[in-house]
N, C-alpha and C. Protein backbone atom coordinates (compact mmCIF):
# COMPACT_ATOMS: atom_id res chain seq x y z
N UNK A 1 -12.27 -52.49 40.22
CA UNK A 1 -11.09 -53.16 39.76
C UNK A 1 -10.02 -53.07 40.83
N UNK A 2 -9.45 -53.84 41.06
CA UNK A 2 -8.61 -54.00 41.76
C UNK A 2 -7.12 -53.59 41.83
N UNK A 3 -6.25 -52.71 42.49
CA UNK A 3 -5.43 -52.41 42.09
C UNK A 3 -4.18 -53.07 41.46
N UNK A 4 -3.61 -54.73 41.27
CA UNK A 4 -2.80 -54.70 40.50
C UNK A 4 -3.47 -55.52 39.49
N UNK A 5 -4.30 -54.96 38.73
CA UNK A 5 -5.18 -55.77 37.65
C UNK A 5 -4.96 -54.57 36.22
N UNK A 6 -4.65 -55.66 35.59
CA UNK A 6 -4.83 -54.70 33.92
C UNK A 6 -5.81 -53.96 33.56
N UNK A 7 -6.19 -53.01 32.85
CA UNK A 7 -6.99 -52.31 32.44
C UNK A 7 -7.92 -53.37 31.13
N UNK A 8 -6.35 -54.10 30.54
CA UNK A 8 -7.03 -54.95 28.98
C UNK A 8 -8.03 -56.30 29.92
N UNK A 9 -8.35 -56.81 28.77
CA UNK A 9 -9.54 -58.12 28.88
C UNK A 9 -8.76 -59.10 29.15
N UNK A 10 -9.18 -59.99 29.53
CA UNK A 10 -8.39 -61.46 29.78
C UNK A 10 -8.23 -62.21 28.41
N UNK A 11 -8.71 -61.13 27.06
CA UNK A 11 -8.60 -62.09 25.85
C UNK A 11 -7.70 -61.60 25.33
N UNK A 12 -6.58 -60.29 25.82
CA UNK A 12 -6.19 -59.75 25.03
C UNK A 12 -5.07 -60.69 24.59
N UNK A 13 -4.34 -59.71 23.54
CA UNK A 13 -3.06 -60.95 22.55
C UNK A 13 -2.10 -61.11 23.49
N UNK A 14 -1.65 -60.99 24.65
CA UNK A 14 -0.79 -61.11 25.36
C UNK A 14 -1.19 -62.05 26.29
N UNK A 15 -2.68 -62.48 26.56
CA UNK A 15 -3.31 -63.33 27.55
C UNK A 15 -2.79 -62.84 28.94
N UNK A 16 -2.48 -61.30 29.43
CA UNK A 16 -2.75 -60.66 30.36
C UNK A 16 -4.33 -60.23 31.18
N UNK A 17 -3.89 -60.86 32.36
CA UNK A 17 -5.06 -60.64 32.58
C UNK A 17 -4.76 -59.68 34.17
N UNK A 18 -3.59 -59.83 34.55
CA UNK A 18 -3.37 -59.19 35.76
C UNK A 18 -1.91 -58.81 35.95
N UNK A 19 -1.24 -57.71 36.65
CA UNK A 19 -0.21 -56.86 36.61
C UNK A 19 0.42 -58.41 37.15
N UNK A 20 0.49 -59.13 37.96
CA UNK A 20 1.08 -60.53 38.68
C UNK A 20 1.47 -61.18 37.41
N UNK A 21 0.91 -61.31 35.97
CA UNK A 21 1.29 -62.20 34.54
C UNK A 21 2.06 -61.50 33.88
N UNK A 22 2.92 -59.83 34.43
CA UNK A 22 3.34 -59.60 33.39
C UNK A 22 4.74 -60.08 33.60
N UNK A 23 5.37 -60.44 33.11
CA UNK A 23 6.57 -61.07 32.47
C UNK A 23 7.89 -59.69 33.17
N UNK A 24 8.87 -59.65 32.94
CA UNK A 24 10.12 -58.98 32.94
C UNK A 24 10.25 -58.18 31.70
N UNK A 25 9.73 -57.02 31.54
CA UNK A 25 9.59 -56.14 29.88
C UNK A 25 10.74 -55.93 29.28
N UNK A 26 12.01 -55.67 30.61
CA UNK A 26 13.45 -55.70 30.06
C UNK A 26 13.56 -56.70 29.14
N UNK A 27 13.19 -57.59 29.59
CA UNK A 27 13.98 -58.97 28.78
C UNK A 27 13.13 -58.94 27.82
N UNK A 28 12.15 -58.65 26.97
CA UNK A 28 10.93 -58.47 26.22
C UNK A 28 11.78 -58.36 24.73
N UNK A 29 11.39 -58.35 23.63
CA UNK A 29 11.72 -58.24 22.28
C UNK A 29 10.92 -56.83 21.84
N UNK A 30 12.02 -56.10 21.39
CA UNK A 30 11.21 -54.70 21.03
C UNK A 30 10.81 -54.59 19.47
N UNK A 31 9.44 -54.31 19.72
CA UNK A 31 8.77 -54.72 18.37
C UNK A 31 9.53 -53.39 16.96
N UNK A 32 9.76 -53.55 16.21
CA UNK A 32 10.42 -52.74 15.07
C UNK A 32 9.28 -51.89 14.49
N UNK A 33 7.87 -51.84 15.24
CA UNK A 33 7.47 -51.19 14.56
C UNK A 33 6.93 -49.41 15.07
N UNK A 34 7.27 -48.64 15.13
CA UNK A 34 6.94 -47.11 15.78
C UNK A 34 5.87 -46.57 15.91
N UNK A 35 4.98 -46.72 16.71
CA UNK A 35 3.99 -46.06 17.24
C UNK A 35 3.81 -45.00 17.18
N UNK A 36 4.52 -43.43 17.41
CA UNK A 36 4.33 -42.40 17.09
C UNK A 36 4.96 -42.42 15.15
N UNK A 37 4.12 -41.60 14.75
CA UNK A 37 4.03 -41.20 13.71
C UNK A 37 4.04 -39.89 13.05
N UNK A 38 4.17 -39.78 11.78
CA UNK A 38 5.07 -38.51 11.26
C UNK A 38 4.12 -37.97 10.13
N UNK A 39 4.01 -36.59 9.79
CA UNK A 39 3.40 -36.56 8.47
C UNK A 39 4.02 -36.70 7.30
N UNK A 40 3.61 -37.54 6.49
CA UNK A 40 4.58 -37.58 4.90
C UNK A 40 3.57 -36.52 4.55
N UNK A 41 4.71 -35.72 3.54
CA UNK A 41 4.73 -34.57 2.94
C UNK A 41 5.35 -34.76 1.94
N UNK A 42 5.21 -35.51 0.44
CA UNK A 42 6.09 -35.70 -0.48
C UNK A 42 6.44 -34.30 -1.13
N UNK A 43 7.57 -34.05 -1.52
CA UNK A 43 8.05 -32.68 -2.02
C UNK A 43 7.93 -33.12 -3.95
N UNK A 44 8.55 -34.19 -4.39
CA UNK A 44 8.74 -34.29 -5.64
C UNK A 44 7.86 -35.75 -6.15
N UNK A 45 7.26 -35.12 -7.33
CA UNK A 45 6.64 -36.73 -8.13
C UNK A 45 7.90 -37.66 -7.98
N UNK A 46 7.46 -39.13 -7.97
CA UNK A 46 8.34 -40.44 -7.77
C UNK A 46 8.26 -40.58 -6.53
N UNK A 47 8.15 -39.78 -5.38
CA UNK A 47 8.76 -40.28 -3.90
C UNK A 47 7.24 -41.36 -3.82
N UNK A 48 8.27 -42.28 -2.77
CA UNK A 48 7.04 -43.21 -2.49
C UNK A 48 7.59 -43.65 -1.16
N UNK A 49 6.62 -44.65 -1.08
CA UNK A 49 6.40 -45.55 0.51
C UNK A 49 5.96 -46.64 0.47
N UNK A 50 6.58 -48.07 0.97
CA UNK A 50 5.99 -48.89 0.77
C UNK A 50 5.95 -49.85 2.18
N UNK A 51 4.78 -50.56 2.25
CA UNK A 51 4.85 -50.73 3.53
C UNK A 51 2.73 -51.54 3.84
N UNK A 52 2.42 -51.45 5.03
CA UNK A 52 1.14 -51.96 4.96
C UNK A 52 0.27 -51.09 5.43
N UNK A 53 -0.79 -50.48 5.16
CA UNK A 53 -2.27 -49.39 5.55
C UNK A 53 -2.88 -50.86 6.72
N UNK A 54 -2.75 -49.38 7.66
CA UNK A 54 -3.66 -50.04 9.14
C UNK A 54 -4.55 -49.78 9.48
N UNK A 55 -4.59 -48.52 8.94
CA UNK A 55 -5.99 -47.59 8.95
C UNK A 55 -6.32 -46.70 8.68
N UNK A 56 -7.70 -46.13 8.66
CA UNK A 56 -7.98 -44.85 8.43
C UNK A 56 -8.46 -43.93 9.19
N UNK A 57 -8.15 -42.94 9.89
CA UNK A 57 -8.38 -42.43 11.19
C UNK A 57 -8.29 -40.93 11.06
N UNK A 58 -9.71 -40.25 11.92
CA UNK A 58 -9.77 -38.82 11.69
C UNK A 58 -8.59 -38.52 12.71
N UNK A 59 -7.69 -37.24 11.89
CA UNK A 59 -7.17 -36.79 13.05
C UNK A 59 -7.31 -35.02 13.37
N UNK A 60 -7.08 -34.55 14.04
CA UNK A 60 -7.56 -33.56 14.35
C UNK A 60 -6.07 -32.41 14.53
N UNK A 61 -6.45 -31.36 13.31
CA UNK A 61 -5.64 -30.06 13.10
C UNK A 61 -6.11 -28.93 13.26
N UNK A 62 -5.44 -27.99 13.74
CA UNK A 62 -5.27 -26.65 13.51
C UNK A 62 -5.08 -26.26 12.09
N UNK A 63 -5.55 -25.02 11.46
CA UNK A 63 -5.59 -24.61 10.20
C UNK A 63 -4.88 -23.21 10.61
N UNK A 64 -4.48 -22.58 9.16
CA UNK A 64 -4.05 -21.22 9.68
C UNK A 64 -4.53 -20.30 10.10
N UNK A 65 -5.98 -20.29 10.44
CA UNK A 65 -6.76 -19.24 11.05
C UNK A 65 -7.57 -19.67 12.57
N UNK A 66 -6.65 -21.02 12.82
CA UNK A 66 -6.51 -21.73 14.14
C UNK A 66 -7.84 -22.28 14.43
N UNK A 67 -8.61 -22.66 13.41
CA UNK A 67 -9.55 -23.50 13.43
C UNK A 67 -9.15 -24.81 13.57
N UNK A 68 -9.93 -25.95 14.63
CA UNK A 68 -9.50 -27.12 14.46
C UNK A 68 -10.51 -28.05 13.43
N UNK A 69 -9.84 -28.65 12.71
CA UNK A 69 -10.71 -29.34 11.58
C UNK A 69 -10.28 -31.10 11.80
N UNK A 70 -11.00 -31.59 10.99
CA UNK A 70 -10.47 -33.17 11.49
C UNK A 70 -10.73 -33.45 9.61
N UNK A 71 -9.84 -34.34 9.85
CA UNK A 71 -8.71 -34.71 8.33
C UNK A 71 -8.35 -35.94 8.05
N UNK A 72 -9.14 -37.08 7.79
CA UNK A 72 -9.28 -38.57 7.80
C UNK A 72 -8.04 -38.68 7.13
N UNK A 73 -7.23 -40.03 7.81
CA UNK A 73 -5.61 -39.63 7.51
C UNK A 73 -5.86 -40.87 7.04
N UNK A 74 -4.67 -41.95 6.04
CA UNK A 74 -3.94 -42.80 6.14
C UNK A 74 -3.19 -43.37 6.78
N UNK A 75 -2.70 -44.21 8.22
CA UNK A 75 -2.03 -44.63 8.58
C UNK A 75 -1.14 -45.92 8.32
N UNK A 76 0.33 -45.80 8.04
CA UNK A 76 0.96 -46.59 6.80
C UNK A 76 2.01 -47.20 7.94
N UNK A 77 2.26 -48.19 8.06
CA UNK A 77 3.70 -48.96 8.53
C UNK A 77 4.50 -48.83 7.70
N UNK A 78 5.40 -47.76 7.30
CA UNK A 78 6.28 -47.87 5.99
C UNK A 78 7.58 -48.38 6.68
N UNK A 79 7.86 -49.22 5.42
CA UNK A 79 9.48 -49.74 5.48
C UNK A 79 10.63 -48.98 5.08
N UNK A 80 11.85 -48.63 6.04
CA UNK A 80 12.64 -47.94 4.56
C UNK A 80 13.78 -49.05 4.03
N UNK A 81 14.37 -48.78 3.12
CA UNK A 81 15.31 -49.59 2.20
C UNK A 81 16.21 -50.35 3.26
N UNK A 82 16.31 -49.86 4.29
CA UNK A 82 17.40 -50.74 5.35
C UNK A 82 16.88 -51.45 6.33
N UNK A 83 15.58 -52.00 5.95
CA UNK A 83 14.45 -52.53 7.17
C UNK A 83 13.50 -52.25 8.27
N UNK A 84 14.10 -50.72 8.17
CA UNK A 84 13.68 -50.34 9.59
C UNK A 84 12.10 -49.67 9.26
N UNK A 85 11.33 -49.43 10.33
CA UNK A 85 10.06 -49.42 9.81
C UNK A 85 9.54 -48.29 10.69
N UNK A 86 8.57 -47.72 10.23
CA UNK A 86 8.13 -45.79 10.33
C UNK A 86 7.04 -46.31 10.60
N UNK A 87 5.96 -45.22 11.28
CA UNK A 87 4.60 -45.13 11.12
C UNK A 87 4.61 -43.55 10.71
N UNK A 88 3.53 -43.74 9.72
CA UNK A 88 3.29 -42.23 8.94
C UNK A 88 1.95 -42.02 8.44
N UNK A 89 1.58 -40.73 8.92
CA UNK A 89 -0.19 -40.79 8.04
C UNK A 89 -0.08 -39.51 7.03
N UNK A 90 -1.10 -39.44 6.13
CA UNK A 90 -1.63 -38.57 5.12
C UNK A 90 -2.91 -38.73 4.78
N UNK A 91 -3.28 -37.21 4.75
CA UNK A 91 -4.26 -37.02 4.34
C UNK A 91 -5.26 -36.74 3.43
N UNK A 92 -3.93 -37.05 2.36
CA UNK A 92 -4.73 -36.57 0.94
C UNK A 92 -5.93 -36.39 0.86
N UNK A 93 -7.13 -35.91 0.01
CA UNK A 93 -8.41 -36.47 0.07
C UNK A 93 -8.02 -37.28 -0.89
N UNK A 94 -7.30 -37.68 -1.74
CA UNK A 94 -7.45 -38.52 -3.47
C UNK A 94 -6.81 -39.30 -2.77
N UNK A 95 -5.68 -39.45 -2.22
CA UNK A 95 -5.08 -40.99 -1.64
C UNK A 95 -6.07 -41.54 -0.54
N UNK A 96 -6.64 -40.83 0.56
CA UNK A 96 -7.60 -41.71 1.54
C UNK A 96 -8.77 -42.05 0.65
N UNK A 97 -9.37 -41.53 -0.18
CA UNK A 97 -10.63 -41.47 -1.15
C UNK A 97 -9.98 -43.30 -1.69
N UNK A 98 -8.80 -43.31 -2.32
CA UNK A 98 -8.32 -44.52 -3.15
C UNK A 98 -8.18 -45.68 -1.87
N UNK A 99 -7.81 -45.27 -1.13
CA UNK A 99 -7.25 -46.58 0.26
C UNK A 99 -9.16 -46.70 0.32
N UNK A 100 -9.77 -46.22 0.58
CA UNK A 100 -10.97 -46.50 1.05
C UNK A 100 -11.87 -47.09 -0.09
N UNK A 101 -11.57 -46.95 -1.20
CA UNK A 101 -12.58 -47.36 -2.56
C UNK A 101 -11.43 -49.20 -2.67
N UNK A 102 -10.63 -49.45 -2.27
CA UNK A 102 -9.58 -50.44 -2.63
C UNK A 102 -9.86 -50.89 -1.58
N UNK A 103 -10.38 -50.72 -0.20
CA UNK A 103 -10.57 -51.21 0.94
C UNK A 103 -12.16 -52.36 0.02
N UNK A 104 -12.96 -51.21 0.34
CA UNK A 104 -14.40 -51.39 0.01
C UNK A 104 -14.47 -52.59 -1.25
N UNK A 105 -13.49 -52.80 -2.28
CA UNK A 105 -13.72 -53.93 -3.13
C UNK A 105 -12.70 -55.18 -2.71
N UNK A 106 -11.89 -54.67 -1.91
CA UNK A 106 -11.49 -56.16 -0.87
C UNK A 106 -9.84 -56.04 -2.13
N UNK A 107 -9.22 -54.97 -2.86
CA UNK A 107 -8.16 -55.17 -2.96
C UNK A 107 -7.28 -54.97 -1.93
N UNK A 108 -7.50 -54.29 -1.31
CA UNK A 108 -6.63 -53.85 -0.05
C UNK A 108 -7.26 -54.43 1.30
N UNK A 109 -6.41 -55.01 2.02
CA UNK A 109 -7.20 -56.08 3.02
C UNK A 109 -6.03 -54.96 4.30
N UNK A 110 -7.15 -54.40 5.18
CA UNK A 110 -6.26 -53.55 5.96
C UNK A 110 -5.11 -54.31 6.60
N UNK A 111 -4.03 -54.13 7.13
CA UNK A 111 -3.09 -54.95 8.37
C UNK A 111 -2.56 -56.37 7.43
N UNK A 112 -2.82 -56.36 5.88
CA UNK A 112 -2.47 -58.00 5.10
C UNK A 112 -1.72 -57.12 3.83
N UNK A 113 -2.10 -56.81 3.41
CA UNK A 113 -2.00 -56.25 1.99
C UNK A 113 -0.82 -55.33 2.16
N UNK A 114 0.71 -55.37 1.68
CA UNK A 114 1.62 -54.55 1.55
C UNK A 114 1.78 -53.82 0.10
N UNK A 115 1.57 -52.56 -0.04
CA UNK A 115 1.33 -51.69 -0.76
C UNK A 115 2.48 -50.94 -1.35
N UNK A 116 2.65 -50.08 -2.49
CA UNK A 116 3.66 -48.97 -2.25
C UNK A 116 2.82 -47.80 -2.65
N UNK A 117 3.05 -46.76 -2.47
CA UNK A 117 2.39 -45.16 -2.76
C UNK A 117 3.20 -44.49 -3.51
N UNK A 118 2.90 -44.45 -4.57
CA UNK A 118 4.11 -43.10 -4.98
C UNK A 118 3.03 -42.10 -5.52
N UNK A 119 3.87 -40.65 -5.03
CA UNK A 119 3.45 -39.59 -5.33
C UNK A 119 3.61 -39.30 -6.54
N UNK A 120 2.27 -39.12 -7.42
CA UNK A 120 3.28 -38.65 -8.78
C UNK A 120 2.52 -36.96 -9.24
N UNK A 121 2.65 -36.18 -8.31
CA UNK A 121 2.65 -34.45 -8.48
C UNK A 121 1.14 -34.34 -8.40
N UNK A 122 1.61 -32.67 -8.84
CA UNK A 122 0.04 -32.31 -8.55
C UNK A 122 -0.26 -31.48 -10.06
N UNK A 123 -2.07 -31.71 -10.34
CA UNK A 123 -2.30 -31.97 -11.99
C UNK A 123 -3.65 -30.91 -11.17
N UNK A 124 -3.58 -30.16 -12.15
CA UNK A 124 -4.94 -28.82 -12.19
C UNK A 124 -6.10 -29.24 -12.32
N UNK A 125 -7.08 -28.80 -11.02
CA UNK A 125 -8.75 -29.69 -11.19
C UNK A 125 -8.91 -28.96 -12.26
N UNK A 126 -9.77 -29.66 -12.82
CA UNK A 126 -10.56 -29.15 -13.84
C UNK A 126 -11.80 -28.25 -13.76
N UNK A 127 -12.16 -28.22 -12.37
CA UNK A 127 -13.23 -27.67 -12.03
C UNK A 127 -13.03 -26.02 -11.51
N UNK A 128 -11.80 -26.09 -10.99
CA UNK A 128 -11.69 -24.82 -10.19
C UNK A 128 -9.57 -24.20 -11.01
N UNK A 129 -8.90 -23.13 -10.46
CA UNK A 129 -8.02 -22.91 -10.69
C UNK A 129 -6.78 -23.87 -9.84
N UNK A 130 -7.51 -24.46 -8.77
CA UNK A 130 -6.52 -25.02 -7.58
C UNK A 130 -6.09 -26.40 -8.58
N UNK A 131 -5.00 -27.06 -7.69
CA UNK A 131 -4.07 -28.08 -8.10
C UNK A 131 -4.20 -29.05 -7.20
N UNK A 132 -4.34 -30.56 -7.69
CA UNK A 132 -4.58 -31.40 -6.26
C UNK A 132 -2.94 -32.46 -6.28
N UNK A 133 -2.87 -32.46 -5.41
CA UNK A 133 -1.89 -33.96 -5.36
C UNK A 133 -2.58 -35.43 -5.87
N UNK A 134 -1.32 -36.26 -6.61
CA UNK A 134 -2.28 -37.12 -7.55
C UNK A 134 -0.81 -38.11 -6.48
N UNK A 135 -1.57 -39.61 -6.92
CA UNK A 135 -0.97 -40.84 -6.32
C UNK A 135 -1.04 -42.08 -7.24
N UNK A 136 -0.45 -42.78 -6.93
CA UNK A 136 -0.59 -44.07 -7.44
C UNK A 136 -0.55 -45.05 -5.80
N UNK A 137 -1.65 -46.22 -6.20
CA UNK A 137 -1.36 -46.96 -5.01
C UNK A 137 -1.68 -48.37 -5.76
N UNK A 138 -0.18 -49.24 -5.21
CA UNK A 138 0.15 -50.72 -5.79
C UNK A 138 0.17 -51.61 -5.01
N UNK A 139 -0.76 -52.83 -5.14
CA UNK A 139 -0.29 -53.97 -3.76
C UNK A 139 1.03 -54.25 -4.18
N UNK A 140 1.97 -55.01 -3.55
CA UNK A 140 2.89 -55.40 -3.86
C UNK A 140 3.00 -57.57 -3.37
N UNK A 141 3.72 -57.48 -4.93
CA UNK A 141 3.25 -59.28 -5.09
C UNK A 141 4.93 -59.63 -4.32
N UNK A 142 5.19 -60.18 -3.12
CA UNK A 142 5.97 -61.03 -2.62
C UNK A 142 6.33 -62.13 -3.08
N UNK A 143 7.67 -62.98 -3.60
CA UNK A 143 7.68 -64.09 -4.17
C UNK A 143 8.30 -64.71 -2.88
């Protein structure tokens, strides 16, 4: 490869194909949406998020006995009330378990489908003494 040549394909969405096509980035439109991302951690039933699921992606943690484990997250474009727009993942197992069963019957169309999440607490398995976090997840109808 040549040194002022892109790394991307000549198909990519920008139709870059060489460092010579790229444009002036100053003058560029900065996209509203945030690339680094945050963990939601809801503290109280009701909190929610609404916004569009982009994906589902292992990510990889430390535990408290400094084991690294990998933890298939949610990745959410959330909106907040004043427009501005977050990227945030979670890992629930019951919320990625639901994004992925809603994927799989085509209610949830990844990158189309704007959603909201609300947390609504955590309810005692029945199986064991532990407590899981419970969710609700809603497309949301645009008029």
């Amino acid at each position: 490869m040549k040194k002022n040549e892109l790394t991307k394909a000549t198909n990519s969405p920008n139709g870059l194909s060489k460092i010579s096509d790229l444009p002036n980035l100053h003058k560029a439109e900065v996209s509203p949406q945030e690339l680094s991302s945050e963990y939601w951690t809801p503290e109280a039933a009701g909190e929610y998020k609404v916004g569009i699921i982009f994906d589902i992606t292992d990510e990889t943690y430390e535990d408290a006995h400094g084991e690294t484990i990998i933890l298939p997250c949610i990745i959410m474009l959330a909106q907040a009330e004043d427009g501005s727009f977050a990227t945030i993942r979670n890992g629930s197992k019951r919320l990625v378990a639901t994004i992925e069963a809603a994927t799989d019957k085509g209610t949830i169309v990844m990158r189309e489908t704007p959603v909201k999440i609300t947390y609504t607490g955590k309810q005692k398995n029945k199986t064991n003494s532990f407590h899981s976090d419970r969710w609700s997840v809603k497309p949301l109808m645009i008029s």
